[in-house]
N, C-alpha and C. Protein backbone atom coordinates (compact mmCIF):
# COMPACT_ATOMS: atom_id res chain seq x y z
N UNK A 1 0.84 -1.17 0.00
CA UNK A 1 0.00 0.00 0.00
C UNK A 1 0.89 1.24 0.00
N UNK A 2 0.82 1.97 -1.09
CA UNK A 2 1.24 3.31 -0.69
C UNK A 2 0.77 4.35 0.16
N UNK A 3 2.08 5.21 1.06
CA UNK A 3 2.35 5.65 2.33
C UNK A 3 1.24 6.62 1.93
N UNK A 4 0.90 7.36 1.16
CA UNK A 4 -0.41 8.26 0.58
C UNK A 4 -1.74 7.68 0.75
N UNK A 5 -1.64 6.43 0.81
CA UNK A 5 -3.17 5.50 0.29
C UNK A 5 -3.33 5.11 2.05
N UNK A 6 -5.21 5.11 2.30
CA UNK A 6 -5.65 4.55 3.17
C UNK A 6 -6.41 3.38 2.90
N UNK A 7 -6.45 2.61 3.79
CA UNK A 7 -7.58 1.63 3.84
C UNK A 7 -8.78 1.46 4.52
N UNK A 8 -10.09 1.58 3.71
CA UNK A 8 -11.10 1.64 4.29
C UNK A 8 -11.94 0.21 4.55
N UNK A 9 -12.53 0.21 5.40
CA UNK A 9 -13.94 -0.65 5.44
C UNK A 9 -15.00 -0.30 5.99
N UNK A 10 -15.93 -0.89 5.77
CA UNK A 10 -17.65 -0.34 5.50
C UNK A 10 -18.32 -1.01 5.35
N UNK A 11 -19.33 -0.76 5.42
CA UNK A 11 -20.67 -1.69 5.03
C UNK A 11 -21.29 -0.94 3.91
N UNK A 12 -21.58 -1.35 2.39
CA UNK A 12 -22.38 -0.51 1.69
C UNK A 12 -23.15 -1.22 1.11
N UNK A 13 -24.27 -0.96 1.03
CA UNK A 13 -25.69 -1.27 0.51
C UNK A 13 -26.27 -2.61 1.20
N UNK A 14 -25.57 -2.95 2.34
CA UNK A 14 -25.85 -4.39 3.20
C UNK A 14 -24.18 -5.34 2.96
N UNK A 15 -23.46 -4.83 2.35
CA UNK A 15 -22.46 -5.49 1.65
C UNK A 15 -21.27 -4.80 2.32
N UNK A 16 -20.06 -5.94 3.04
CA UNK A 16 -19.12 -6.08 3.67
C UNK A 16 -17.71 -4.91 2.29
N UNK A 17 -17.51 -3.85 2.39
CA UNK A 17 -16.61 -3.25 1.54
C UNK A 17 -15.25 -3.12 1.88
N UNK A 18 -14.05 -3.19 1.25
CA UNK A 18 -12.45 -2.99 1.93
C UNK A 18 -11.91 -2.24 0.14
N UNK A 19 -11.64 -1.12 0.80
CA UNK A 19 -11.09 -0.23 -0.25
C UNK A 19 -9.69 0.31 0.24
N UNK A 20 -8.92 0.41 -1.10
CA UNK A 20 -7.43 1.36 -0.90
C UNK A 20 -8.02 2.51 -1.52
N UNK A 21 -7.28 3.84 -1.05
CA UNK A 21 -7.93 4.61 -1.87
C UNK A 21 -6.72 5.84 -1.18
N UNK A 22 -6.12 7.33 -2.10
CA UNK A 22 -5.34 7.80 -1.55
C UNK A 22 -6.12 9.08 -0.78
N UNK A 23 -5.60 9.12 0.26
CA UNK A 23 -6.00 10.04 1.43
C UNK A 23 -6.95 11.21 1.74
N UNK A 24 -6.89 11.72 0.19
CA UNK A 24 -7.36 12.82 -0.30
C UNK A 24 -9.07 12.47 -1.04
N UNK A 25 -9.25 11.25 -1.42
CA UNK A 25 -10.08 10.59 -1.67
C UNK A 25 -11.37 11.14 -1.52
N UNK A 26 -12.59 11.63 -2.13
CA UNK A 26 -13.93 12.04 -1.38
C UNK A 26 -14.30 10.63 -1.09
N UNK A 27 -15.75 10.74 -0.12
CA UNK A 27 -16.53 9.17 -0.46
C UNK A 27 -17.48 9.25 -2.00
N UNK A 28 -17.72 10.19 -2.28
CA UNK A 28 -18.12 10.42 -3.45
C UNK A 28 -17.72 9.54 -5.03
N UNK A 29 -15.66 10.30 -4.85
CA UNK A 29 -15.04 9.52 -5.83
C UNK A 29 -14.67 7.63 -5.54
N UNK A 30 -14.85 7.51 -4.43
CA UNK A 30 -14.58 5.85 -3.72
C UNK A 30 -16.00 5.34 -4.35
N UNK A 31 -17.05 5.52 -3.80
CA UNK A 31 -18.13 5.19 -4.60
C UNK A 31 -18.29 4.68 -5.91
N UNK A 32 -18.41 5.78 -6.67
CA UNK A 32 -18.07 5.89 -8.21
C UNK A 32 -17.15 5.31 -8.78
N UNK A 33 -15.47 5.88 -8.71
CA UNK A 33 -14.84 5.78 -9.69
C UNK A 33 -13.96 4.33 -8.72
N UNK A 34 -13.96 3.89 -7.40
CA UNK A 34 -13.20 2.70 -6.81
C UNK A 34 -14.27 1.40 -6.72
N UNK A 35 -16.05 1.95 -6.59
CA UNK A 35 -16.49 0.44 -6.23
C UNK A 35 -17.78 0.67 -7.25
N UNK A 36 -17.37 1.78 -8.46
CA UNK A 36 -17.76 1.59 -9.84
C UNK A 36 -19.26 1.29 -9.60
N UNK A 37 -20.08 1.97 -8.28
CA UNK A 37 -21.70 2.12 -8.50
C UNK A 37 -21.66 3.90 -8.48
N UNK A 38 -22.49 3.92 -10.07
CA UNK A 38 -22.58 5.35 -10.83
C UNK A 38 -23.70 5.78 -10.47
N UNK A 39 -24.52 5.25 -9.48
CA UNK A 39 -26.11 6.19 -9.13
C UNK A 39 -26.03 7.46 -8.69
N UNK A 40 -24.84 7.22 -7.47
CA UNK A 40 -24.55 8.70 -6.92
C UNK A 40 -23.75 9.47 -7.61
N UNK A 41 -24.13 10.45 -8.16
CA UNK A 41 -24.04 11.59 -9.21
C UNK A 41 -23.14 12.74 -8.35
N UNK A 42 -22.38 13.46 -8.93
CA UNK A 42 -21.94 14.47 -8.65
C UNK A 42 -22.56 15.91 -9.28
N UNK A 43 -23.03 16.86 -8.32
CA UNK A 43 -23.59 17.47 -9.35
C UNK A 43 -23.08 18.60 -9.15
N UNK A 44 -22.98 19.38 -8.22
CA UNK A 44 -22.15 20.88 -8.09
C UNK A 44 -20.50 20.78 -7.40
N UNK A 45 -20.56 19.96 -6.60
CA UNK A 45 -19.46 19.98 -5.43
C UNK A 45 -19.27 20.75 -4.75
N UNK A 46 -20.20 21.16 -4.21
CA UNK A 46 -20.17 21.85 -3.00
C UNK A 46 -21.35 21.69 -2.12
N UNK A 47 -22.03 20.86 -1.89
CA UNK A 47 -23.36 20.35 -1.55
C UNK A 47 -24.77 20.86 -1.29
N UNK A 48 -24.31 21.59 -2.37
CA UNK A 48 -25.64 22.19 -2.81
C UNK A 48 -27.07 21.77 -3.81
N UNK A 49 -26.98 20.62 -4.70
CA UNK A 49 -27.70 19.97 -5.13
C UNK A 49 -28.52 18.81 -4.39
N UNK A 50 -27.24 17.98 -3.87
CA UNK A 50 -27.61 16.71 -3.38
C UNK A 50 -27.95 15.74 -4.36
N UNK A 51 -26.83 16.14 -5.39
CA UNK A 51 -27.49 14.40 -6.15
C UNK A 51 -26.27 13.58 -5.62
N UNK A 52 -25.50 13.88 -4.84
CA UNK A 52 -24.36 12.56 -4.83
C UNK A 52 -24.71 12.43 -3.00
N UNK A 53 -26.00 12.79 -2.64
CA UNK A 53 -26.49 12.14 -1.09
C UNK A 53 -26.82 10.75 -0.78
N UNK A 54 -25.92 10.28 0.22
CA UNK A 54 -25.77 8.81 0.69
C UNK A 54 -26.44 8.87 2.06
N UNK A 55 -26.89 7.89 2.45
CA UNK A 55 -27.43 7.70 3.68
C UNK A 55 -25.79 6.66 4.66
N UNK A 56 -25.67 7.48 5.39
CA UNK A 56 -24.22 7.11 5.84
C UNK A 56 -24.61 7.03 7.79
N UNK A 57 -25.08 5.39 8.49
CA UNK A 57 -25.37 5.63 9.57
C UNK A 57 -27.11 6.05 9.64
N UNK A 58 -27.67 5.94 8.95
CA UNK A 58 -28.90 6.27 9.19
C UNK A 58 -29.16 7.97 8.92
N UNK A 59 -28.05 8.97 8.26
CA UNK A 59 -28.30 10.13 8.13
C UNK A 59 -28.15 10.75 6.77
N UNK A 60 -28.43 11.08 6.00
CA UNK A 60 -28.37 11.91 4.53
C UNK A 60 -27.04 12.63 4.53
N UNK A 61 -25.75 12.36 3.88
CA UNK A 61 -24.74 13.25 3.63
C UNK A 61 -24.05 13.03 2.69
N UNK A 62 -23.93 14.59 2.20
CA UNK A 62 -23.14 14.81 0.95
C UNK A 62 -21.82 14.54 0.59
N UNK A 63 -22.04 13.03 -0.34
CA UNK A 63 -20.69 12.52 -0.20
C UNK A 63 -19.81 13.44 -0.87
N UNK A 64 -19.72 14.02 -1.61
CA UNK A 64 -18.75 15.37 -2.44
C UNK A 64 -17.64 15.98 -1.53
N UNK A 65 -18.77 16.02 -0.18
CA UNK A 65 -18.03 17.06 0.95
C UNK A 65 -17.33 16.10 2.09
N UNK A 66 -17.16 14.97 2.06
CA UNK A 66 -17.00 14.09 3.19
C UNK A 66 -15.65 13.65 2.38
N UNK A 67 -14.48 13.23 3.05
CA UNK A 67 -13.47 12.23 2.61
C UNK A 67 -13.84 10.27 3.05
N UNK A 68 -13.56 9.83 1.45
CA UNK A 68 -14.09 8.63 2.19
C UNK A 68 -13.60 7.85 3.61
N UNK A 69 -12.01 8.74 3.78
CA UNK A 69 -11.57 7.86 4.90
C UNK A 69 -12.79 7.71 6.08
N UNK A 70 -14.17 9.00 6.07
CA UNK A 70 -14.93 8.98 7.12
C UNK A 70 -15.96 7.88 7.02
N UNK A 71 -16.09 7.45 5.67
CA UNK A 71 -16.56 6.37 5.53
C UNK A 71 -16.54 4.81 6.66
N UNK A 72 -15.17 5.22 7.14
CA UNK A 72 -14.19 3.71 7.61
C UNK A 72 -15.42 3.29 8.84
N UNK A 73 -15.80 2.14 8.99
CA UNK A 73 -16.79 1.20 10.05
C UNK A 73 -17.88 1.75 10.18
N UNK A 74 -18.83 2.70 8.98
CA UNK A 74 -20.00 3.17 8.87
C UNK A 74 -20.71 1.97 8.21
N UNK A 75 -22.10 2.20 8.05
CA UNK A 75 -23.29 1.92 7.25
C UNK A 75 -23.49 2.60 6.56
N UNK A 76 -23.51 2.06 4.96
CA UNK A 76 -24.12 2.99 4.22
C UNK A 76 -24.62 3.05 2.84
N UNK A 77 -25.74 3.70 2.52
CA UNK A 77 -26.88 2.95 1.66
C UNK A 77 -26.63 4.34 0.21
N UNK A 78 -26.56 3.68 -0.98
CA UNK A 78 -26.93 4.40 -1.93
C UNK A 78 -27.22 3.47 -2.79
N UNK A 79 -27.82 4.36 -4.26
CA UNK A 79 -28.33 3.94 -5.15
C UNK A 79 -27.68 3.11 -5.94
């Protein structure tokens, strides 16, 4: 693993997840472009639309604005 890259795990969509991903990472781009489900949309980046909103823990947040490292031993449901 590179000294840049973290490792995450999660639960997403009911499903056990373990991602590398580098530090800087949104959960947005981990989503999308690392576990390649395209529902959650990016739409302004700055979370003002809410098309890239995940239910993370039982709460609505804008993955755009979150780093996925916050992702690490959550629940969390998207499209």
């Amino acid at each position: 693993m590179d000294s840049s890259a973290v490792r995450i795990q999660f639960m997403l969509n009911g499903e056990p997840q373990s991602a590398e991903c580098p530090a800087e990472t949104t959960a947005l781009k981990l989503i999308r472009d690392f576990l390649k489900l395209k529902g959650t949309k990016e739409g302004c980046s700055i979370g003002e639309y809410g098309a890239c909103t995940v239910v993370a823990d039982g709460k609505a947040v804008n993955s755009c604005l979150m780093l996925a490292v916050q992702l690490a031993g959550r629940d969390v449901q998207t499209i």
